[in-house]
N, C-alpha and C. Protein backbone atom coordinates (compact mmCIF):
# COMPACT_ATOMS: atom_id res chain seq x y z
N UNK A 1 0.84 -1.18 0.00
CA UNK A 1 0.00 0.00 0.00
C UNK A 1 0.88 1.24 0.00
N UNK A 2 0.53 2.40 -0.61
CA UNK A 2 1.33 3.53 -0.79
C UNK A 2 1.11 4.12 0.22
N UNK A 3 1.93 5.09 0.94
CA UNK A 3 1.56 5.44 2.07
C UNK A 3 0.94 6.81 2.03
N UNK A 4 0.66 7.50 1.05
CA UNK A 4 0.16 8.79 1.25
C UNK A 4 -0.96 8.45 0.18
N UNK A 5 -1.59 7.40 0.11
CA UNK A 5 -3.20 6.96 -0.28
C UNK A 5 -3.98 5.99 0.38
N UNK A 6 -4.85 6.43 0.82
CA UNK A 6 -6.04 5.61 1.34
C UNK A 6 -6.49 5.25 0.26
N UNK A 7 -6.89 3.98 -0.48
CA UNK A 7 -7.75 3.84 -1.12
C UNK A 7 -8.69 3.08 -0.93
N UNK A 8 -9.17 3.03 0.46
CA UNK A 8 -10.88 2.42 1.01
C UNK A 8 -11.76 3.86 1.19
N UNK A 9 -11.08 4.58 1.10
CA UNK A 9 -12.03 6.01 1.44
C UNK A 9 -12.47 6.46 -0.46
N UNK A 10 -12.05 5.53 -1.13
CA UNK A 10 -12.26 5.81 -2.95
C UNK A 10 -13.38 5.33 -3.25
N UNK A 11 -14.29 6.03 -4.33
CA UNK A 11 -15.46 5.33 -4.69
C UNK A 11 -15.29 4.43 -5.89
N UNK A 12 -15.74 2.96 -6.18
CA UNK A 12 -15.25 2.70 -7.27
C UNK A 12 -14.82 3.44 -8.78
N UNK A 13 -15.73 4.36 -8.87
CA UNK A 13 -15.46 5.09 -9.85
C UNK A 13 -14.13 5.84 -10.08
N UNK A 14 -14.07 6.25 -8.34
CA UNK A 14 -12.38 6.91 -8.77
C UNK A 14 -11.70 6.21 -8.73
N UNK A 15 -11.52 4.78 -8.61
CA UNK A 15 -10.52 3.96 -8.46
C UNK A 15 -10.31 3.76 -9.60
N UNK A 16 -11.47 3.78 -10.57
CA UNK A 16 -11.19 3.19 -12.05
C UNK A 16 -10.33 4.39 -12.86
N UNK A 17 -10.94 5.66 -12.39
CA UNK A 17 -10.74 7.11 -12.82
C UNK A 17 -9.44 6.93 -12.61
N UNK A 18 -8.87 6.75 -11.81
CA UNK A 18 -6.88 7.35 -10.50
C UNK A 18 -6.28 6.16 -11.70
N UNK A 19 -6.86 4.68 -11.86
CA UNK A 19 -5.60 3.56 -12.29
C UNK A 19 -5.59 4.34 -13.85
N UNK A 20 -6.38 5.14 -14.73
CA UNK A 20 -6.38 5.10 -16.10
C UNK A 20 -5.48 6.23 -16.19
N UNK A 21 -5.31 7.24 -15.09
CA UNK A 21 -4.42 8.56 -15.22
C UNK A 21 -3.42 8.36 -14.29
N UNK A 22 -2.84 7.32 -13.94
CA UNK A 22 -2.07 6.67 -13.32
C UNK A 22 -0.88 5.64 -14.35
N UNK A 23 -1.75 4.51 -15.22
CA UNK A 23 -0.98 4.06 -15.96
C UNK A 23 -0.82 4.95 -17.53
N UNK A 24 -1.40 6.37 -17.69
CA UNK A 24 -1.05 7.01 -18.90
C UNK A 24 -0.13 8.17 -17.99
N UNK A 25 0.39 8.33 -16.53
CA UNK A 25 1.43 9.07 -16.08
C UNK A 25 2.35 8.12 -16.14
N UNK A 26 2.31 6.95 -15.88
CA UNK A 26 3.10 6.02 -15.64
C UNK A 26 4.12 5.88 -17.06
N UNK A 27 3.31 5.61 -18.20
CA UNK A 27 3.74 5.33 -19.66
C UNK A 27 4.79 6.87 -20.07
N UNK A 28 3.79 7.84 -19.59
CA UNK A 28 5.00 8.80 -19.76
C UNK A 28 5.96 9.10 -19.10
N UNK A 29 6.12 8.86 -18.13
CA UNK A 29 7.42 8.67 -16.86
C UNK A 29 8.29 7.96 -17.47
N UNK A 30 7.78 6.57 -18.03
CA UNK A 30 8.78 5.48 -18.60
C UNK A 30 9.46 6.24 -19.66
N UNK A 31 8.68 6.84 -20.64
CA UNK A 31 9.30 7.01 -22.00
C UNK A 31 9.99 8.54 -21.49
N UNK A 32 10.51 8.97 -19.99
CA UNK A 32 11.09 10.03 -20.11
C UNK A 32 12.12 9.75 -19.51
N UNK A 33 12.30 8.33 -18.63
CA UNK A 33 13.03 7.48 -18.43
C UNK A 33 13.46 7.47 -16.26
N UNK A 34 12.16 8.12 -16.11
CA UNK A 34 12.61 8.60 -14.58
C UNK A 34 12.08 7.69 -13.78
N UNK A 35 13.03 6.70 -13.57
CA UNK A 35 12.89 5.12 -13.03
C UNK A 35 12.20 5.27 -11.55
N UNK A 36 12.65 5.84 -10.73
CA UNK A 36 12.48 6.46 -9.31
C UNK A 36 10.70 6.68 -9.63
N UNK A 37 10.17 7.55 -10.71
CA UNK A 37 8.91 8.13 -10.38
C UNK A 37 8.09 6.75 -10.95
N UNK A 38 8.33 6.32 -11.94
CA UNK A 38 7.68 5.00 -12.61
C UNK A 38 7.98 3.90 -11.01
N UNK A 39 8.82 4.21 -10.54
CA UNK A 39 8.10 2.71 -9.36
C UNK A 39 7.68 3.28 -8.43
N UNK A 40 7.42 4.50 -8.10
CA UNK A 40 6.32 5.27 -7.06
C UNK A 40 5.13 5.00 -7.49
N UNK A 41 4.71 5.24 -9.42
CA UNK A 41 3.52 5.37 -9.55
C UNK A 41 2.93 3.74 -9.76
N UNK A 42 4.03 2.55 -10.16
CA UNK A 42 3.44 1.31 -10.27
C UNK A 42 2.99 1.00 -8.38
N UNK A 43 3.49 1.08 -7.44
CA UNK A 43 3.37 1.73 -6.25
C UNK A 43 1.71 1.43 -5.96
N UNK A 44 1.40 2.95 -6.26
CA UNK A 44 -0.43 3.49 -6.37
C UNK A 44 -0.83 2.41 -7.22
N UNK A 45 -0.26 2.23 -8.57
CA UNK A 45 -1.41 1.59 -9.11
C UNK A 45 -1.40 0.22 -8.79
N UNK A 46 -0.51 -0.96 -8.20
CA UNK A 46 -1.28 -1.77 -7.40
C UNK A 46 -1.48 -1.63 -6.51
N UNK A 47 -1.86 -0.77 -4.99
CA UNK A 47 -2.68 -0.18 -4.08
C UNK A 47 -3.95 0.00 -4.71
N UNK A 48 -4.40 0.33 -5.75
CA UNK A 48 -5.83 0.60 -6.76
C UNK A 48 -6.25 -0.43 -7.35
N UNK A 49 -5.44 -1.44 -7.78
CA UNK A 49 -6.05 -2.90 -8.42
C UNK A 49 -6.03 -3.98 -7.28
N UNK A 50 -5.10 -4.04 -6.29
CA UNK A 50 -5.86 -4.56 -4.88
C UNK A 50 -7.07 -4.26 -4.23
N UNK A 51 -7.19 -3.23 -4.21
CA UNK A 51 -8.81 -2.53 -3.54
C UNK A 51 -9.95 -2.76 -4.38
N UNK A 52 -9.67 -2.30 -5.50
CA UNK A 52 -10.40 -2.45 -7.31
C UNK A 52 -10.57 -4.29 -7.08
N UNK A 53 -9.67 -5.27 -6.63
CA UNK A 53 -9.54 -6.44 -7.04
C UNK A 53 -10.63 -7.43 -5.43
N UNK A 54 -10.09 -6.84 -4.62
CA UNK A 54 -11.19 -7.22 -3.15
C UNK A 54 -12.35 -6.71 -3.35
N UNK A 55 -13.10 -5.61 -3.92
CA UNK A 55 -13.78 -5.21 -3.97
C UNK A 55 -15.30 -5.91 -4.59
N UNK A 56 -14.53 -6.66 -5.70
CA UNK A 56 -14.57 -7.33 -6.79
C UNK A 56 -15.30 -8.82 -6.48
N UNK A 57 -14.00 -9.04 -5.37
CA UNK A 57 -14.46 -10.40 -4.51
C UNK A 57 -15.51 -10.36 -3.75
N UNK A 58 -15.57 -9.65 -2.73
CA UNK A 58 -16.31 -8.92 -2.17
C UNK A 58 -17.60 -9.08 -2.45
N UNK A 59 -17.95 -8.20 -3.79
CA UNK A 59 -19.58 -8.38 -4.68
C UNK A 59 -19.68 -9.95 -5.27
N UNK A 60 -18.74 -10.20 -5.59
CA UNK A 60 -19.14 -11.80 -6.36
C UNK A 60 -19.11 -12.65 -5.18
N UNK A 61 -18.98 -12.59 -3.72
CA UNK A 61 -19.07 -13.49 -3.19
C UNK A 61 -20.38 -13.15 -2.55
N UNK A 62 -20.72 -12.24 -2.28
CA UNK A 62 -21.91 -11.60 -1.72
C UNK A 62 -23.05 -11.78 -2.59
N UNK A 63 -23.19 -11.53 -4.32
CA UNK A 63 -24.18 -12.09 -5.32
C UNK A 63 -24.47 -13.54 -5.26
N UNK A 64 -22.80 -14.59 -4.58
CA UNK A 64 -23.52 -15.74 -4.80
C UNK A 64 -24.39 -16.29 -4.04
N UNK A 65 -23.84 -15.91 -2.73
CA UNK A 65 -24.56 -15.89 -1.87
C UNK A 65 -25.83 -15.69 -1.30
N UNK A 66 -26.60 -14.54 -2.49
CA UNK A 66 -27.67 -14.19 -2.88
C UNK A 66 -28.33 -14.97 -3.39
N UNK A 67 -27.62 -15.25 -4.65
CA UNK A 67 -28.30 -16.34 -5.41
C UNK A 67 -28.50 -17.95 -5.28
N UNK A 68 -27.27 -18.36 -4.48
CA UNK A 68 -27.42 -19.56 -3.58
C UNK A 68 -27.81 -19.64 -1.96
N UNK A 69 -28.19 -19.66 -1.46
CA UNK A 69 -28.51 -18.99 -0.07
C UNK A 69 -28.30 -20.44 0.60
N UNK A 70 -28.75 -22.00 0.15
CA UNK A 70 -28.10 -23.08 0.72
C UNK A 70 -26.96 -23.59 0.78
N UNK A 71 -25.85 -23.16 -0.38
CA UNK A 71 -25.14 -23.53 -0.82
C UNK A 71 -24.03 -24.33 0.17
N UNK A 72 -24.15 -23.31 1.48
CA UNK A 72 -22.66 -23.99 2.62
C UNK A 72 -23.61 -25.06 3.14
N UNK A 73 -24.82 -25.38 3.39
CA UNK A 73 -25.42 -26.55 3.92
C UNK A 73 -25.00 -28.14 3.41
N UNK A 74 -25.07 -29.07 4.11
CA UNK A 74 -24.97 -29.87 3.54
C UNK A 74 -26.17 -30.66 2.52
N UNK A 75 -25.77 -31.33 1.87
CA UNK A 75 -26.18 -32.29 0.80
C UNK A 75 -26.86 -33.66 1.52
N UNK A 76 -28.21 -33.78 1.49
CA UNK A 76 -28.49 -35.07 2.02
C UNK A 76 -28.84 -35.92 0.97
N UNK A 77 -27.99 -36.72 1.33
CA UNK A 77 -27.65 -38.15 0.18
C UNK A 77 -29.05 -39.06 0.17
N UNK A 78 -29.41 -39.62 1.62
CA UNK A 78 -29.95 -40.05 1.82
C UNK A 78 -31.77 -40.09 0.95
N UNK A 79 -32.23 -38.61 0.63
CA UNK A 79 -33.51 -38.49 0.19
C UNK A 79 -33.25 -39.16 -1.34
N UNK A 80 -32.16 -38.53 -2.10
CA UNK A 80 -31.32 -39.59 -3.46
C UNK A 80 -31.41 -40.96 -3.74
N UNK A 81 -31.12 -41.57 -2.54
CA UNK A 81 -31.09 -42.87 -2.45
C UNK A 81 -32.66 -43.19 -2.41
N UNK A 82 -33.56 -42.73 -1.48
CA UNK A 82 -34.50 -43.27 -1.27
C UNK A 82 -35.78 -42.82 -2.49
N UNK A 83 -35.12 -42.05 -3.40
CA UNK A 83 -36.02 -42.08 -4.58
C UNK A 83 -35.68 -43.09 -5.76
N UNK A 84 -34.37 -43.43 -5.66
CA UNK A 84 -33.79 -44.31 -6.72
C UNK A 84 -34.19 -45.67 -6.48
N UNK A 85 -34.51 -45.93 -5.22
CA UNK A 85 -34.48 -47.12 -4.27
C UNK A 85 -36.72 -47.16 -5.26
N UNK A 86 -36.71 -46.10 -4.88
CA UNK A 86 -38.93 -45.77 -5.25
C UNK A 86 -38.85 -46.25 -6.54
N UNK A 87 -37.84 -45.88 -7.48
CA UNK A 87 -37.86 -46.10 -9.15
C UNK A 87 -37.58 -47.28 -9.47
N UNK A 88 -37.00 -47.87 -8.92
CA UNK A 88 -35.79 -49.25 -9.24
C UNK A 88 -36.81 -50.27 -8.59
């Protein structure tokens, strides 16, 4: 984490906003060759794709959760058997 950015106090939007004017400062840093400022700013920008990247997790684990709501329960085998057992 960079130390002079919070980026939990960012709204996704600026996170997306900071990494796109971040890696087009970054590209020009490189091509001006000022090694020191290009690994300050790669720095921020994974501090922004970590947060950007939990964030991420975060909602997709929380949607599945939504959408599966039994899912951590267990599986009873037993009702399986005793319909195959009804057919057979």
């Amino acid at each position: 984490m960079h130390p002079f950015l919070d980026v939990k106090k960012l709204s996704d939007e600026e996170i997306v906003d900071r990494l796109g004017r971040a890696y087009s400062y970054m590209n020009y840093q490189t091509a001006l060759g000022h090694n020191p400022t290009v690994h300050s700013i790669k720095e921020v920008i994974q501090a922004l794709e970590d947060e950007r990247s939990s964030r991420l997790n975060t909602q997709m684990t929380e949607e599945h959760k939504r959408k599966f709501p039994k899912m951590s329960e267990p599986i009873e085998l037993g009702k399986l058997e005793e319909e195959i057992r009804r057919l057979i």
